[in-house]
PDB file of N, CA and C in Angstrom:
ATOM      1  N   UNK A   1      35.310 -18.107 -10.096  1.00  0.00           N
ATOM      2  CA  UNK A   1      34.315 -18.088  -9.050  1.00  0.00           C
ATOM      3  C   UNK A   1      33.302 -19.192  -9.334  1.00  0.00           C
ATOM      4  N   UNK A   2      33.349 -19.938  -8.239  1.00  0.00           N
ATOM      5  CA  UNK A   2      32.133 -21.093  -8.231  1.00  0.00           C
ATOM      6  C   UNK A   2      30.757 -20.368  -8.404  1.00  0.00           C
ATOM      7  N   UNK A   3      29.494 -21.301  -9.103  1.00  0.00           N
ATOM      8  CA  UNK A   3      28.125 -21.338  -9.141  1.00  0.00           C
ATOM      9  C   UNK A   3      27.866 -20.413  -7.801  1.00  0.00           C
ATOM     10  N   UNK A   4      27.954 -21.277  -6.447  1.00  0.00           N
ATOM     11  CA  UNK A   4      27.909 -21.297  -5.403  1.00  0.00           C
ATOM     12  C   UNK A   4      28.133 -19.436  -4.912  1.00  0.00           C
ATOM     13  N   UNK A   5      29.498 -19.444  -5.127  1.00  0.00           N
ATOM     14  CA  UNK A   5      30.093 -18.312  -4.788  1.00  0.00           C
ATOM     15  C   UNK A   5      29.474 -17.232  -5.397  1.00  0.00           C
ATOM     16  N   UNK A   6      28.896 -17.308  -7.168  1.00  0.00           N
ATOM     17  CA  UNK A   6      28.192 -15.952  -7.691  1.00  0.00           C
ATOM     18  C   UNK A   6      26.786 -16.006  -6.991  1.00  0.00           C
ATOM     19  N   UNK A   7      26.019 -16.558  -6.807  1.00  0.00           N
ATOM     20  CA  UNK A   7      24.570 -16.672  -6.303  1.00  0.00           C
ATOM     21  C   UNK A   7      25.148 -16.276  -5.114  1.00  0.00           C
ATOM     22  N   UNK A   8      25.898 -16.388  -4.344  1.00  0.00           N
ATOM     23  CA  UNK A   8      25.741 -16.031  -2.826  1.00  0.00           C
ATOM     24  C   UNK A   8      26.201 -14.382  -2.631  1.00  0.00           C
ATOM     25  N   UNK A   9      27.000 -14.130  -3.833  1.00  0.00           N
ATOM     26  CA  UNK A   9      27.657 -12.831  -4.187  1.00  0.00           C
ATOM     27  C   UNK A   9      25.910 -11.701  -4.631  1.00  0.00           C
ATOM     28  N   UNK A  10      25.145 -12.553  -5.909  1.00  0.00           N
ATOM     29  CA  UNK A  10      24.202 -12.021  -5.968  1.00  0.00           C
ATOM     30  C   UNK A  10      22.929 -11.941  -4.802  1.00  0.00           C
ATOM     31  N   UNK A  11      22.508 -12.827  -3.917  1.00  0.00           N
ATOM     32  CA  UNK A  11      21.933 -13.037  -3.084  1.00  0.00           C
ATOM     33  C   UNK A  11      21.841 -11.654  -2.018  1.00  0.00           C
ATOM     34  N   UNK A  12      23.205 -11.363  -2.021  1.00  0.00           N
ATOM     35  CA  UNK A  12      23.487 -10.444  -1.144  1.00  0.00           C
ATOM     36  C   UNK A  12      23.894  -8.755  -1.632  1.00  0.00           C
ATOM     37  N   UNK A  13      23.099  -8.923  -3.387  1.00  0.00           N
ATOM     38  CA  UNK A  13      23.000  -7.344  -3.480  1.00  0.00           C
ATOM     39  C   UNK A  13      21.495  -6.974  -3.027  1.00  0.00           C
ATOM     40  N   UNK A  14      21.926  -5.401  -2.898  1.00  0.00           N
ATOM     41  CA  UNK A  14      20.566  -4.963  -3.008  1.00  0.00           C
ATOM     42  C   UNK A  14      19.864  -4.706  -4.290  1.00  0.00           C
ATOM     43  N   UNK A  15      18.864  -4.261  -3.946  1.00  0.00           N
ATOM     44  CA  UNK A  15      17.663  -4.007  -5.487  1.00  0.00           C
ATOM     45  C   UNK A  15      18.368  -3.627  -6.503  1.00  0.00           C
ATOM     46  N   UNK A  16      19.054  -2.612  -6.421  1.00  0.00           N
ATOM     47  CA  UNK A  16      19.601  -1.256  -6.852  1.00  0.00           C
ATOM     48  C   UNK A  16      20.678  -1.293  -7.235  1.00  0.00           C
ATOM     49  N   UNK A  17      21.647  -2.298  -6.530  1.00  0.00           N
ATOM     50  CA  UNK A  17      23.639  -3.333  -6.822  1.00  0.00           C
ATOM     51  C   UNK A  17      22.654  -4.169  -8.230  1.00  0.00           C
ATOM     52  N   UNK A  18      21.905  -4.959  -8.008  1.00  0.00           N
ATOM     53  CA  UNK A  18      21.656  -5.989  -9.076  1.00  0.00           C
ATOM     54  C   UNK A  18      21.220  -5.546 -10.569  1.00  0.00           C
ATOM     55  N   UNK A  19      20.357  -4.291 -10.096  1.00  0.00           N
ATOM     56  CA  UNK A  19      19.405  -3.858 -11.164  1.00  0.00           C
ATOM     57  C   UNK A  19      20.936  -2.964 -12.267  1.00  0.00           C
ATOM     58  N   UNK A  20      21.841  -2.075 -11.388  1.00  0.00           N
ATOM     59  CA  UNK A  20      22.950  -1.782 -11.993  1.00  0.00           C
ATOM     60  C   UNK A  20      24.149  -2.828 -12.620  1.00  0.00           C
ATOM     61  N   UNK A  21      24.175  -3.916 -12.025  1.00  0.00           N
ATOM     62  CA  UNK A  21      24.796  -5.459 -12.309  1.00  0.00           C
ATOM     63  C   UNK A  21      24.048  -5.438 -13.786  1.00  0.00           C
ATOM     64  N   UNK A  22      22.720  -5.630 -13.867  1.00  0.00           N
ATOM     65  CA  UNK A  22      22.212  -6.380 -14.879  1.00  0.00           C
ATOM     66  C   UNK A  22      22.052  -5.056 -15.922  1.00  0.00           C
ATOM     67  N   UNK A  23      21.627  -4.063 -16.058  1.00  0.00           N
ATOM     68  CA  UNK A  23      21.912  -3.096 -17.027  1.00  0.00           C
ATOM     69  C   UNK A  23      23.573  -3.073 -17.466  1.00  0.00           C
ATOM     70  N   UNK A  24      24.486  -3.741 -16.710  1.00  0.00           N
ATOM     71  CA  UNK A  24      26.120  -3.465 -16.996  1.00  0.00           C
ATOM     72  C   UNK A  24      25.625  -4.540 -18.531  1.00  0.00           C
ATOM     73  N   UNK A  25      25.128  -5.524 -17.925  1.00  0.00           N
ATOM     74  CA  UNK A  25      25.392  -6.849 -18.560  1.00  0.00           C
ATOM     75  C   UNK A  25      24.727  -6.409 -19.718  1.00  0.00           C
ATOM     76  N   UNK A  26      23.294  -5.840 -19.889  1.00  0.00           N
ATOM     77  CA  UNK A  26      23.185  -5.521 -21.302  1.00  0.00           C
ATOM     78  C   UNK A  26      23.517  -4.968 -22.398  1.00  0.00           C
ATOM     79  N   UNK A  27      24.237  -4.319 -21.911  1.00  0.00           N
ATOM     80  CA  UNK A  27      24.736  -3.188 -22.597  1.00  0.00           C
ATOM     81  C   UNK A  27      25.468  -4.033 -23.249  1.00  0.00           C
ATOM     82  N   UNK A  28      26.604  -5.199 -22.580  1.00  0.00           N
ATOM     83  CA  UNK A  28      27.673  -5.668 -23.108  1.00  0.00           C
ATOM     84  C   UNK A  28      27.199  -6.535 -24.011  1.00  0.00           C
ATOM     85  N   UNK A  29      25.944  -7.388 -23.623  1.00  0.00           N
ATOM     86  CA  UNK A  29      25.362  -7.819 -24.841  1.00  0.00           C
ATOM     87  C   UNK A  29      24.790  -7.135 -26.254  1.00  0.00           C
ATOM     88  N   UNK A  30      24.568  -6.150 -25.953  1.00  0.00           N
ATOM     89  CA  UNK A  30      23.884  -4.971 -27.580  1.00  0.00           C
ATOM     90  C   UNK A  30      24.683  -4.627 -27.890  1.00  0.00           C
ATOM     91  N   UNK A  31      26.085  -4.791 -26.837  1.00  0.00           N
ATOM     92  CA  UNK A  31      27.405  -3.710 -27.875  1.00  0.00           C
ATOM     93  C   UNK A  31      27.902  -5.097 -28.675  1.00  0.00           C
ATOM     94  N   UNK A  32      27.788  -6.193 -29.103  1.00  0.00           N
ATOM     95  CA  UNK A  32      28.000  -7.403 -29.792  1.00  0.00           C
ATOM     96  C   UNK A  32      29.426  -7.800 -29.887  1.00  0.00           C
ATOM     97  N   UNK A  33      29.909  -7.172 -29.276  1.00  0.00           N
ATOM     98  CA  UNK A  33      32.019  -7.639 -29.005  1.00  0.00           C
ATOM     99  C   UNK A  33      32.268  -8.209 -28.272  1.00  0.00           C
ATOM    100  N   UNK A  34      31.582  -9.341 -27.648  1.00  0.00           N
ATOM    101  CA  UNK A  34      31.806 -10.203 -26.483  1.00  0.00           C
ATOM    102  C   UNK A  34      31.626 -11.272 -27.383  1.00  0.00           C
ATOM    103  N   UNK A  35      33.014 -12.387 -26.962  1.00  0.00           N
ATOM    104  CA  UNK A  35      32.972 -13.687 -27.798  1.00  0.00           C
ATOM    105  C   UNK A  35      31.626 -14.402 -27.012  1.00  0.00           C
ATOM    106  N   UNK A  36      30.942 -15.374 -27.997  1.00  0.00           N
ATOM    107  CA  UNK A  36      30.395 -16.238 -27.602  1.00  0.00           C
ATOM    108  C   UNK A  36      29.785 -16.712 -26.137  1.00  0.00           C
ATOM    109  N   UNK A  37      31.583 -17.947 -25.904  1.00  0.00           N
ATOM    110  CA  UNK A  37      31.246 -18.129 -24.352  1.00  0.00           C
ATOM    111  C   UNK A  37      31.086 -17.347 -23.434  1.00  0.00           C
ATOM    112  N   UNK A  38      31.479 -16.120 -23.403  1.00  0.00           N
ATOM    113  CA  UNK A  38      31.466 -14.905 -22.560  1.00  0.00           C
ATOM    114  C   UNK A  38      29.567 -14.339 -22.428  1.00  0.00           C
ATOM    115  N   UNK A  39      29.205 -14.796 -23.706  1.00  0.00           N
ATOM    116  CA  UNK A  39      28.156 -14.198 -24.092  1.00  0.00           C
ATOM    117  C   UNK A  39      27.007 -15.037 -23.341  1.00  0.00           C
ATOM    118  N   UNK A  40      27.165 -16.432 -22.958  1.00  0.00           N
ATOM    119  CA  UNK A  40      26.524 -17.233 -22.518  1.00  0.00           C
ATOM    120  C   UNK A  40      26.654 -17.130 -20.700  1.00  0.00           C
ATOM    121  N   UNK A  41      27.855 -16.770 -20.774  1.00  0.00           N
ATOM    122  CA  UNK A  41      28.185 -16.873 -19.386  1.00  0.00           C
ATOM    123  C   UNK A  41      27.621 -15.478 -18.570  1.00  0.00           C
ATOM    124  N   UNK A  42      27.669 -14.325 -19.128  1.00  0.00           N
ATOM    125  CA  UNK A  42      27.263 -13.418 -18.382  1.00  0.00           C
ATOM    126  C   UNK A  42      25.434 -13.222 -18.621  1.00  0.00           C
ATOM    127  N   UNK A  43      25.193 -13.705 -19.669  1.00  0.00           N
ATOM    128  CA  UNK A  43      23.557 -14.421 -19.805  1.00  0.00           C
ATOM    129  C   UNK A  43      23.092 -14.782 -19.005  1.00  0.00           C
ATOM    130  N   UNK A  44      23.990 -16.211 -18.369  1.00  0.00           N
ATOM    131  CA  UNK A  44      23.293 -16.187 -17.264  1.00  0.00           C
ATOM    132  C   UNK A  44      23.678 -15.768 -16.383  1.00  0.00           C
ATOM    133  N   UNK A  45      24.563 -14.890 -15.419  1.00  0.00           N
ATOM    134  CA  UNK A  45      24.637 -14.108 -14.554  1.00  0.00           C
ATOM    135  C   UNK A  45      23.132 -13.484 -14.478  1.00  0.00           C
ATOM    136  N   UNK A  46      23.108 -12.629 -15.338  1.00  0.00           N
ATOM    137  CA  UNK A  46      22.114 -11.828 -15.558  1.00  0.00           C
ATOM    138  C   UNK A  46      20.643 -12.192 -15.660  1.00  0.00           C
ATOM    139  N   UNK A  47      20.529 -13.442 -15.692  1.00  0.00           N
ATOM    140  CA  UNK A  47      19.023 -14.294 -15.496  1.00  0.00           C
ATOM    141  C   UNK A  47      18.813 -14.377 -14.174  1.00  0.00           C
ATOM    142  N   UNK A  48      20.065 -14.497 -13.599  1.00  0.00           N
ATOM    143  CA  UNK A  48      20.736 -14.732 -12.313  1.00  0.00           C
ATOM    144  C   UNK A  48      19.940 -13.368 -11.672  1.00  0.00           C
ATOM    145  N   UNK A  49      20.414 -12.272 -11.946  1.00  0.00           N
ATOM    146  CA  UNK A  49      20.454 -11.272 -11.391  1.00  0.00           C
ATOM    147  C   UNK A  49      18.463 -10.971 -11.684  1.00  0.00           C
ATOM    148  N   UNK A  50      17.849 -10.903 -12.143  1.00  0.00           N
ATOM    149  CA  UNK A  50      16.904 -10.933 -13.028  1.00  0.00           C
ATOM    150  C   UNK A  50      15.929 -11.622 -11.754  1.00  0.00           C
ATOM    151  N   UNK A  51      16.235 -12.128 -11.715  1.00  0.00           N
ATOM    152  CA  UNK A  51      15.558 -13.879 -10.573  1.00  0.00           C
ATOM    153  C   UNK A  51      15.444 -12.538  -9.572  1.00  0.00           C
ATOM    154  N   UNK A  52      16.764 -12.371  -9.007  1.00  0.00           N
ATOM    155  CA  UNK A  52      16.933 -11.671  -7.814  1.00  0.00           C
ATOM    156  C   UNK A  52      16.228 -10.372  -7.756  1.00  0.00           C
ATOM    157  N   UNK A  53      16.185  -9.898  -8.966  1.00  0.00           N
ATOM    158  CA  UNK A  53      15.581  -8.087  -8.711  1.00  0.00           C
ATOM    159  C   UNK A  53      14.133  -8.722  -8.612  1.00  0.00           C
ATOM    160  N   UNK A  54      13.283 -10.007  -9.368  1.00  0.00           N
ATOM    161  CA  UNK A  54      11.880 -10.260  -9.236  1.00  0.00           C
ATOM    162  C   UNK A  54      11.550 -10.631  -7.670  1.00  0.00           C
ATOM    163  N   UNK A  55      12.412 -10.777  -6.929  1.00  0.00           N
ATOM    164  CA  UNK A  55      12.016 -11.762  -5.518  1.00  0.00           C
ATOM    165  C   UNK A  55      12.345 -10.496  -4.944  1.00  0.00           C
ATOM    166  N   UNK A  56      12.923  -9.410  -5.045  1.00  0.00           N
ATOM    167  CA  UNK A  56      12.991  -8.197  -4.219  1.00  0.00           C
ATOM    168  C   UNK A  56      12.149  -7.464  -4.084  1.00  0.00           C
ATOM    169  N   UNK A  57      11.405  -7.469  -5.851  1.00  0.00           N
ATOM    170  CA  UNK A  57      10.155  -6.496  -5.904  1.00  0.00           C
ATOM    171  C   UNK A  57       8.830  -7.379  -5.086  1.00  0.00           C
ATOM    172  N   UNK A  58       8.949  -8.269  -5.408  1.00  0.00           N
ATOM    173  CA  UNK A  58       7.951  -9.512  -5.111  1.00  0.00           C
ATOM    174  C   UNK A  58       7.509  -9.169  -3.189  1.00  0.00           C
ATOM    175  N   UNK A  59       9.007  -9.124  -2.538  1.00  0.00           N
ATOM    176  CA  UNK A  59       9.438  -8.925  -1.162  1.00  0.00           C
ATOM    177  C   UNK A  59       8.319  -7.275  -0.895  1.00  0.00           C
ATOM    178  N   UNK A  60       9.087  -6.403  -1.238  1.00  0.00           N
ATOM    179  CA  UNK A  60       8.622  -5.108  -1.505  1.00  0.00           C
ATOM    180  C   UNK A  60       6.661  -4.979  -1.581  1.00  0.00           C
ATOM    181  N   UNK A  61       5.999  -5.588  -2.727  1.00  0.00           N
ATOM    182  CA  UNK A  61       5.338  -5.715  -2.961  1.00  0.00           C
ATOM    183  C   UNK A  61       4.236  -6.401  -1.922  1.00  0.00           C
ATOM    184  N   UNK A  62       4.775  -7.570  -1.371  1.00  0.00           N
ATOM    185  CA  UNK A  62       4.012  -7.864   0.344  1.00  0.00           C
ATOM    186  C   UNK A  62       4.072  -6.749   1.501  1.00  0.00           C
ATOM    187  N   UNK A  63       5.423  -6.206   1.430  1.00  0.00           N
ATOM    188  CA  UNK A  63       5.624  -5.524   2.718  1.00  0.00           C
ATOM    189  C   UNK A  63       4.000  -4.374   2.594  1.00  0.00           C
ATOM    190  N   UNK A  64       4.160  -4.123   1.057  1.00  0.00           N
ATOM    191  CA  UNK A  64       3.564  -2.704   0.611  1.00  0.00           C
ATOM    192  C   UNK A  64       2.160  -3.422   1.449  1.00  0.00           C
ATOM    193  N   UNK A  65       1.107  -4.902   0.708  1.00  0.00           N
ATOM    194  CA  UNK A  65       0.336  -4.760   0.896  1.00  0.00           C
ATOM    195  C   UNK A  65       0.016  -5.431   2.304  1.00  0.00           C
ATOM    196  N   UNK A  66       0.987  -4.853   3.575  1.00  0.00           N
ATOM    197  CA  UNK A  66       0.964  -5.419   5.229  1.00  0.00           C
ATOM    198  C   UNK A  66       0.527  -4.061   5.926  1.00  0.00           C
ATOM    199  N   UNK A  67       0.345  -3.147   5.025  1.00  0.00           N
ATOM    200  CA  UNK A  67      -0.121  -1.724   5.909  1.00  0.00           C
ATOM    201  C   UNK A  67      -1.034  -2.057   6.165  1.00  0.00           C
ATOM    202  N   UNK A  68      -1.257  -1.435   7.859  1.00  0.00           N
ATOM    203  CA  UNK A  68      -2.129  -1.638   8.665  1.00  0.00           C
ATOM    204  C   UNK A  68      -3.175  -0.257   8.510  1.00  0.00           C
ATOM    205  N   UNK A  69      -4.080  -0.515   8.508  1.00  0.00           N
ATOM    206  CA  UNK A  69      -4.970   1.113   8.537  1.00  0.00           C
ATOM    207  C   UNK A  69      -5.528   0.724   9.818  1.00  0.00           C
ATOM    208  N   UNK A  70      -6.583   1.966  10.250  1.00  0.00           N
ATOM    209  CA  UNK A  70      -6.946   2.528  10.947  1.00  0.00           C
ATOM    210  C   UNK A  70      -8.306   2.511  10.700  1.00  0.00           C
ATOM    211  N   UNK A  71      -9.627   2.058  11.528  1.00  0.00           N
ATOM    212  CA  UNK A  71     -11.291   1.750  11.124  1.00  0.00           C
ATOM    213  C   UNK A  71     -11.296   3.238  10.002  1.00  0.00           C
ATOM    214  N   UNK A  72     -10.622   4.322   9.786  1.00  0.00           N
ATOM    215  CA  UNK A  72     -11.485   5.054   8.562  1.00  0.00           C
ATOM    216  C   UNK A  72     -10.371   4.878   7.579  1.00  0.00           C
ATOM    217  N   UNK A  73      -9.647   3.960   7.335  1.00  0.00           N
ATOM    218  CA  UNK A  73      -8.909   3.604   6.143  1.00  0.00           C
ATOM    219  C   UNK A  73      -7.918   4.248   5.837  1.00  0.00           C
ATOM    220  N   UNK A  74      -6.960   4.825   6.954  1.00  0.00           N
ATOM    221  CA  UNK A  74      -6.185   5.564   6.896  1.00  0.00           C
ATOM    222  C   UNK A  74      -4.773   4.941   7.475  1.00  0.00           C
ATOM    223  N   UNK A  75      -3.554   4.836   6.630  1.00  0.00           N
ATOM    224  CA  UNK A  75      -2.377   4.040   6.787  1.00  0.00           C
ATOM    225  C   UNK A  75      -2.072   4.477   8.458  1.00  0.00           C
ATOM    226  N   UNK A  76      -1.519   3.610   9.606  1.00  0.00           N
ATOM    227  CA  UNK A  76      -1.243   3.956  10.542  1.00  0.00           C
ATOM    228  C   UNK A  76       0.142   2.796  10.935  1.00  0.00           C
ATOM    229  N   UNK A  77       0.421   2.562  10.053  1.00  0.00           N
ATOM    230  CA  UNK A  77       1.360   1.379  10.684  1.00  0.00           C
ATOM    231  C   UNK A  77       1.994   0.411   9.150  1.00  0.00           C
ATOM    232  N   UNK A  78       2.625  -0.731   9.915  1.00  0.00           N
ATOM    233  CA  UNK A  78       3.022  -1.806   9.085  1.00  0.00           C
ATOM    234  C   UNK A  78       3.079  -2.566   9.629  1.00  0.00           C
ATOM    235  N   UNK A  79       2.761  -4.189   9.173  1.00  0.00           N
ATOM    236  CA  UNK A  79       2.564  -5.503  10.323  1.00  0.00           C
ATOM    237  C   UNK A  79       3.927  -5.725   9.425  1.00  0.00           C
ATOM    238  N   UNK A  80       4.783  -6.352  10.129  1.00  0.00           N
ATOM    239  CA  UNK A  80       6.037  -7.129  10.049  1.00  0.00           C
ATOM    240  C   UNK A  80       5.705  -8.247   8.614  1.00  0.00           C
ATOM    241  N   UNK A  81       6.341  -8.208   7.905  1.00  0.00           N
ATOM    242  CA  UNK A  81       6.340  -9.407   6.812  1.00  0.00           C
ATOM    243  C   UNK A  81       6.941 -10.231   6.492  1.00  0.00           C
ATOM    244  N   UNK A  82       7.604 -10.796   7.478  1.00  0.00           N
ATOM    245  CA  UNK A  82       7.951 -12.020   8.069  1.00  0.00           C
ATOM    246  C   UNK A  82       9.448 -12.370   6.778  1.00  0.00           C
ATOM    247  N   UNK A  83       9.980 -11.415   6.037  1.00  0.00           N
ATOM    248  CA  UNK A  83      11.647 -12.067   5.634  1.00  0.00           C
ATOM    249  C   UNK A  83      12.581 -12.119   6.277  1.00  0.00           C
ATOM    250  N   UNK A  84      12.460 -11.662   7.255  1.00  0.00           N
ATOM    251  CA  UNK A  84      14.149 -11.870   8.363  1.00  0.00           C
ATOM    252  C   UNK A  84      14.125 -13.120   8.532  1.00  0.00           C
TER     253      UNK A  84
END
């Protein structure tokens, strides 16, 4: 699988696909039976994946602070936060 092809593969998990992606990957790193190149290669997958769970929470984290209140400060809504 091309560069291309894993980023577009990761791009298109959710929070929750990646965050389980990247706990796979550690594990395989602490269990220390992965040769080398393997060791580098799913490294960076997982930086990969890493990137992606920060720009989700990041995403998340705007939407959170687009609530709209109400003059006595009371949540009544959400303004659109513009990722589509």
């Amino acid at each position: 699988m091309s560069d291309a092809e894993v980023a577009d593969k990761i791009a298109a998990m959710s929070f929750e696909e990646a965050m389980k992606a990247l706990e796979t990957i550690v594990d395989q790193l602490d269990s220390g039976d992965i040769p080398l190149e393997k060791s580098i290669a799913i490294y960076e997958r997982g930086a990969a994946l890493q990137k992606h769970c920060e720009e989700k929470l990041r995403q998340a984290e705007m939407r959170v602070q687009k609530i709209v209140t109400d003059g006595d400060g009371n949540a009544k809504g959400a303004a659109p936060a513009g990722f589509e």
